[in-house]
C-alpha atoms as a PDB file:
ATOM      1  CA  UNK A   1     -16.566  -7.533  15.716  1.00  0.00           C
ATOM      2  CA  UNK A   2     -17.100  -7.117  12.072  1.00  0.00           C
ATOM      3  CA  UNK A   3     -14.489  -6.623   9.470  1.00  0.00           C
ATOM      4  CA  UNK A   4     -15.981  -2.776   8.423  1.00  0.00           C
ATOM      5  CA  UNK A   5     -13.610   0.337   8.732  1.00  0.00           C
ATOM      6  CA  UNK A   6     -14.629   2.712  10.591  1.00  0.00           C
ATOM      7  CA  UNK A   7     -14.417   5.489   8.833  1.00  0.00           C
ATOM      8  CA  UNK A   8     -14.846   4.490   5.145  1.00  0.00           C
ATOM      9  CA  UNK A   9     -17.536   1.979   6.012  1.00  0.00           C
ATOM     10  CA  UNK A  10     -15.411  -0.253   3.454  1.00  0.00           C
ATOM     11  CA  UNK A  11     -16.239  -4.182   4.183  1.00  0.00           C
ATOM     12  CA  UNK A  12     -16.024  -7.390   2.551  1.00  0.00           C
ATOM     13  CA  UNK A  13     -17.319  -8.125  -1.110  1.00  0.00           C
ATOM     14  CA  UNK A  14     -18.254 -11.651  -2.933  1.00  0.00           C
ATOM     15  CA  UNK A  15     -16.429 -13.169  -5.762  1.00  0.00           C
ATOM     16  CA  UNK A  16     -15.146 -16.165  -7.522  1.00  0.00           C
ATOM     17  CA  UNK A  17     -12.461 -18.119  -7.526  1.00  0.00           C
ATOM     18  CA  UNK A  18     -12.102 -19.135 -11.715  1.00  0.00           C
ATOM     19  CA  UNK A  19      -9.829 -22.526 -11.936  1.00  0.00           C
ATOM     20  CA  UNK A  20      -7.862 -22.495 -14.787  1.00  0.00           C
ATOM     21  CA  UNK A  21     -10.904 -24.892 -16.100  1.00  0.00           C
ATOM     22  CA  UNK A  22     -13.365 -21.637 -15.838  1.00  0.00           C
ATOM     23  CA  UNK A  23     -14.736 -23.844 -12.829  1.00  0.00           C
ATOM     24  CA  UNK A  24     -16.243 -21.188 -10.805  1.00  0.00           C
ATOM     25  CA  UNK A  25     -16.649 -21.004  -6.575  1.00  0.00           C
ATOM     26  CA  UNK A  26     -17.638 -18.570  -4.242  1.00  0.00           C
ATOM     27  CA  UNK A  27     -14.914 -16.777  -2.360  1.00  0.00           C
ATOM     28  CA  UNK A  28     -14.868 -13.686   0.155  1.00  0.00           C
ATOM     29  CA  UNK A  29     -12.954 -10.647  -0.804  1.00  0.00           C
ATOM     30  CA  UNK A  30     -11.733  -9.133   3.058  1.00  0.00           C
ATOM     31  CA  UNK A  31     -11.287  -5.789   3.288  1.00  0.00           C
ATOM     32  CA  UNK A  32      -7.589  -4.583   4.347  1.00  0.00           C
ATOM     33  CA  UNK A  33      -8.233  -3.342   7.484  1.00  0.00           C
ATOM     34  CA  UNK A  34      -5.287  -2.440  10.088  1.00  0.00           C
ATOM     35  CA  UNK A  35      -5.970  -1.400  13.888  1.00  0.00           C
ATOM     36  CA  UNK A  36      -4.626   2.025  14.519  1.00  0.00           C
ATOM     37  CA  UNK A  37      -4.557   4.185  17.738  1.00  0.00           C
ATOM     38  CA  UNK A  38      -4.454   8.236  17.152  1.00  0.00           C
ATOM     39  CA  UNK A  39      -4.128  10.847  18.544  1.00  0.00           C
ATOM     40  CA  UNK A  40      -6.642  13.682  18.792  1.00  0.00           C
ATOM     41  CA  UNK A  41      -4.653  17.054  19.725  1.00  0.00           C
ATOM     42  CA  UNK A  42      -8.128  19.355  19.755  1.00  0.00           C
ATOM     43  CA  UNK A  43      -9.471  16.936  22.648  1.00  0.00           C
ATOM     44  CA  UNK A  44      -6.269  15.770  24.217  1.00  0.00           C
ATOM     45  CA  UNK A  45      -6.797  12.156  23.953  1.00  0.00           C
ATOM     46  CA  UNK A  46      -6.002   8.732  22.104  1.00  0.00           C
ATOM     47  CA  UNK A  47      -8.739   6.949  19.909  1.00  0.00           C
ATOM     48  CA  UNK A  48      -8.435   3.239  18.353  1.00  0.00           C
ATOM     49  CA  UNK A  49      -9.902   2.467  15.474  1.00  0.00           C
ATOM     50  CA  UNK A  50     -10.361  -0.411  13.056  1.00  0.00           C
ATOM     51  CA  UNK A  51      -9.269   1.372   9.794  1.00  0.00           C
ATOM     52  CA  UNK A  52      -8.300   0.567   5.974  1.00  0.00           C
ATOM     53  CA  UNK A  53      -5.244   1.109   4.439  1.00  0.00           C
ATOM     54  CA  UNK A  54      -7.068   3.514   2.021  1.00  0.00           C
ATOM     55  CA  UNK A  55      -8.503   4.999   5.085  1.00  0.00           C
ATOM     56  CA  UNK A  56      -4.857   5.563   6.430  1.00  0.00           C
ATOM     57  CA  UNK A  57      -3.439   7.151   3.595  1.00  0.00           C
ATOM     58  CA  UNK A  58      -6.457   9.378   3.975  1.00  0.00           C
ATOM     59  CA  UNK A  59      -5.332  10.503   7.339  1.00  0.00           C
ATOM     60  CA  UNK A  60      -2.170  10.803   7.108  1.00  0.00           C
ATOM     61  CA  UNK A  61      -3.039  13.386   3.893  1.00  0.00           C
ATOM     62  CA  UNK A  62      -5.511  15.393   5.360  1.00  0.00           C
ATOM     63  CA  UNK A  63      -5.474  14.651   9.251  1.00  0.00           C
ATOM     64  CA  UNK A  64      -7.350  12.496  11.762  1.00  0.00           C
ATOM     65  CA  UNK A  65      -9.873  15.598  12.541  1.00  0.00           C
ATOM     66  CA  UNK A  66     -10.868  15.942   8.721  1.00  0.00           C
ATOM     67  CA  UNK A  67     -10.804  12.419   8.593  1.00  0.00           C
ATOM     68  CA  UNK A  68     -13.217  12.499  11.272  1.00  0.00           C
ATOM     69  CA  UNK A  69     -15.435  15.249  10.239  1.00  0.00           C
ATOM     70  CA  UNK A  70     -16.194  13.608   6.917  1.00  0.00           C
ATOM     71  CA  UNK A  71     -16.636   9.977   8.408  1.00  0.00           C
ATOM     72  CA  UNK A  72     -19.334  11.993  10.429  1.00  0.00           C
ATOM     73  CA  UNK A  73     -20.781  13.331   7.927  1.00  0.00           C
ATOM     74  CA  UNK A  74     -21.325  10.763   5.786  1.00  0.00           C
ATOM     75  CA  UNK A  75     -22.855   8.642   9.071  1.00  0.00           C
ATOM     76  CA  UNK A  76     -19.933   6.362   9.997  1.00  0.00           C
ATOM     77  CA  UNK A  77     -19.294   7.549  12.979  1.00  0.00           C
ATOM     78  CA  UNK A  78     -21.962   9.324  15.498  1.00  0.00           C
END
């Protein structure tokens, strides 16, 4: 399983890690990602899904269905 959320499509990024020295190295930047079960009143059921925080604070502002919707629409989720 990757490390993607599902519904942002957020995943890791590629840095640097500067010594003090300005000595450069490649590092991996994970995203924040939480597992999260939720409940889906319109269909009566429980979904889990590999989410960021970001992606939670989404939710819980607009709602898992409008969560969904958009996560559909921009081709997250089929």
């Amino acid at each position: 399983m990757s490390r993607v959320c599902e519904l942002t499509g957020k995943k890791a990024m590629v840095g640097n890690n500067v010594s003090h020295a300005m000595n450069k190295t490649k590092r991996k930047f994970d995203a924040n990602l939480v597992k999260k079960r939720f409940y889906i009143p319109e269909e009566d059921k429980w979904i889990t899904l590999k989410v960021s925080t970001s992606a939670l604070k989404t939710i819980n502002k607009i709602g898992i269905t409008a969560a969904l919707k958009q996560a559909k629409a921009k081709g997250f989720i089929k």
